[in-house]
C-alpha atoms as a PDB file:
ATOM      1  CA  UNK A   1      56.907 -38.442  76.906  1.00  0.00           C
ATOM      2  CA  UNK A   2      60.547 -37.587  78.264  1.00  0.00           C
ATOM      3  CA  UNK A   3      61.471 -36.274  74.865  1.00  0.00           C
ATOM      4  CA  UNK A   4      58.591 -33.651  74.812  1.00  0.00           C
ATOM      5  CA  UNK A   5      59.966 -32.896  78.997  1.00  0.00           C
ATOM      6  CA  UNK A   6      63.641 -32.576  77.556  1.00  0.00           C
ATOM      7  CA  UNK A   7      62.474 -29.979  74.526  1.00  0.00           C
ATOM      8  CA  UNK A   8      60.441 -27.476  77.265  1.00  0.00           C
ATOM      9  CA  UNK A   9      63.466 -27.799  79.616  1.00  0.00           C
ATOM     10  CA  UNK A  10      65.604 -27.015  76.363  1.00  0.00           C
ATOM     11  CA  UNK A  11      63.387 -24.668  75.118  1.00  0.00           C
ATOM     12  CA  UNK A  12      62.905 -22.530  78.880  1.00  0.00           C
ATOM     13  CA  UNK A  13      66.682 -22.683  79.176  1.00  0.00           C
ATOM     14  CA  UNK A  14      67.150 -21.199  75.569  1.00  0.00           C
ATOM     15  CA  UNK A  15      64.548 -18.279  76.818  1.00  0.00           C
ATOM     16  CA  UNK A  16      66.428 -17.483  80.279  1.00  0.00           C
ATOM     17  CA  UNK A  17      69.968 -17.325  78.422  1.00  0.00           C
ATOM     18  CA  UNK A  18      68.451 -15.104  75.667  1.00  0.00           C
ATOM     19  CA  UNK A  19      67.088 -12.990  78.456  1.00  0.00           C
ATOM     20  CA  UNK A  20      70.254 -12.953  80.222  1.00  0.00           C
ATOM     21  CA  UNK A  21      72.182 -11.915  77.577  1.00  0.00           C
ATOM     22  CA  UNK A  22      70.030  -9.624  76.076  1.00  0.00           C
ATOM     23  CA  UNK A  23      67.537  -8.692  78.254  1.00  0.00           C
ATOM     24  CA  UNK A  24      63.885  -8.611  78.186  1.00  0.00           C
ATOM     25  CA  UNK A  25      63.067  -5.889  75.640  1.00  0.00           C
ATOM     26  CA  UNK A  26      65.629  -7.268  73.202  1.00  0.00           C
ATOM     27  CA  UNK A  27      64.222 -10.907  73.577  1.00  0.00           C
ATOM     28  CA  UNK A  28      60.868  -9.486  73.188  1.00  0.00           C
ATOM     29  CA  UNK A  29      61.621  -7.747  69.666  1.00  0.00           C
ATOM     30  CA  UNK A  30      63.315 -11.104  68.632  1.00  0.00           C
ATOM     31  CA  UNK A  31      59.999 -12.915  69.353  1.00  0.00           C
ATOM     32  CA  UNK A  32      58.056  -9.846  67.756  1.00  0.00           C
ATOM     33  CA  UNK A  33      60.283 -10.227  64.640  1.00  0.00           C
ATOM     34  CA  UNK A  34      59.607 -13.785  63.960  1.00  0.00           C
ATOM     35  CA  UNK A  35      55.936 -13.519  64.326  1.00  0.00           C
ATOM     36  CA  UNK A  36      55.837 -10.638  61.689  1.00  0.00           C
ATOM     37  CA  UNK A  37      58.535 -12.802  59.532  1.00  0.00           C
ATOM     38  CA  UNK A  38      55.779 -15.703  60.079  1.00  0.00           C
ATOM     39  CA  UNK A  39      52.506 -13.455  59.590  1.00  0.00           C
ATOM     40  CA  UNK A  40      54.563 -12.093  56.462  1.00  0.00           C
ATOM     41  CA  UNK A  41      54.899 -15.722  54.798  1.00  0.00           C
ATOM     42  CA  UNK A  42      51.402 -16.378  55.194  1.00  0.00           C
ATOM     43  CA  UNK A  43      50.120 -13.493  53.494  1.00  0.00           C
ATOM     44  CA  UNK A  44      52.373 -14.480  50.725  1.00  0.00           C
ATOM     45  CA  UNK A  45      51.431 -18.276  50.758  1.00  0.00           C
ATOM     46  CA  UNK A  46      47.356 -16.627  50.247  1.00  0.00           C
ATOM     47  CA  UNK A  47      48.796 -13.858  47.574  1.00  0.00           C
ATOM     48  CA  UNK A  48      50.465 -17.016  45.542  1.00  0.00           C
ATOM     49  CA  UNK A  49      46.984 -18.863  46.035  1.00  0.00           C
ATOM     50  CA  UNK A  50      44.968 -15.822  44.739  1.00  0.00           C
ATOM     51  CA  UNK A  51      47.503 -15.674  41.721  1.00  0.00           C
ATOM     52  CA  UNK A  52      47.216 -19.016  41.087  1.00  0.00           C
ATOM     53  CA  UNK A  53      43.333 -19.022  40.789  1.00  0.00           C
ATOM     54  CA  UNK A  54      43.057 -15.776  38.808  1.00  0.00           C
ATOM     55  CA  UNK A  55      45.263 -17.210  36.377  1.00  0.00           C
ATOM     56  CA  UNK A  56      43.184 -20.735  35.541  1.00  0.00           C
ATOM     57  CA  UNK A  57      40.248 -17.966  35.953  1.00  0.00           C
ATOM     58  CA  UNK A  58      41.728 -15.847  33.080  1.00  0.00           C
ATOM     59  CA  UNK A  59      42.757 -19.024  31.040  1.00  0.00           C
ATOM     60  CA  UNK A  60      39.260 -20.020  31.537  1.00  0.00           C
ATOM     61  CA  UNK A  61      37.424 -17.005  30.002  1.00  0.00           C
ATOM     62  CA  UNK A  62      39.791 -16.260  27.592  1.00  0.00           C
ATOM     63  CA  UNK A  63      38.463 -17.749  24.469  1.00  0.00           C
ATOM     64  CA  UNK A  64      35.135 -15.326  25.350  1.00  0.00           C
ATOM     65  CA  UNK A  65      37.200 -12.381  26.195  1.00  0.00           C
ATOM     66  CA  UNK A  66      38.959 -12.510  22.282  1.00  0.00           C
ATOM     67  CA  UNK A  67      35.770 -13.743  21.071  1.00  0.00           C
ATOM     68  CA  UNK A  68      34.419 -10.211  22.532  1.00  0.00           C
ATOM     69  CA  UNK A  69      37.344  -8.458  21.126  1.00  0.00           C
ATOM     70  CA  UNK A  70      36.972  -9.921  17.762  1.00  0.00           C
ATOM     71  CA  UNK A  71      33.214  -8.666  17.481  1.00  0.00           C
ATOM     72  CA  UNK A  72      33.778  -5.736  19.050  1.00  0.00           C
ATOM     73  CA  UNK A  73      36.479  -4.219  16.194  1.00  0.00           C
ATOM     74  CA  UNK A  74      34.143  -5.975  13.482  1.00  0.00           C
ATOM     75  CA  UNK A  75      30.921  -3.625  14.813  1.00  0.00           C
ATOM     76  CA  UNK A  76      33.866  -0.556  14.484  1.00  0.00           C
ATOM     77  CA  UNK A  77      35.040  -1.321  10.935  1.00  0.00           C
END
């Protein structure tokens, strides 16, 4: 319990020097940065999950798809 009281004084002392030394509008883009940098590594987290699915998907149907293929250029020839 005096651990989690010794990060938030930590943590609202960290804030106030940033603001001193930067101001508000800086410290504000910093914070503005890391949730974009954050929001930015989730939507690549879902885009690798996506991938990842497709792929078993397309492992999954390929024996049809070349199956398809296969008939397909016999019914040309």
């Amino acid at each position: 319990m005096i651990q989690l009281m010794y990060l938030t004084y930590i943590f609202a002392t960290i804030i106030i020097l940033m603001i001193a030394y930067a101001g508000t509008e800086e410290t504000m883009r910093l914070f503005s940065y890391i949730d974009l940098v954050i929001r930015y590594q989730w939507v690549k987290f879902r885009m690798f999950m996506m991938r990842r699915k497709l792929e078993q998907q397309l492992i999954k149907d390929l024996p049809d798809y070349n199956k398809l293929i296969k008939e397909l250029k016999d019914d040309q020839r």
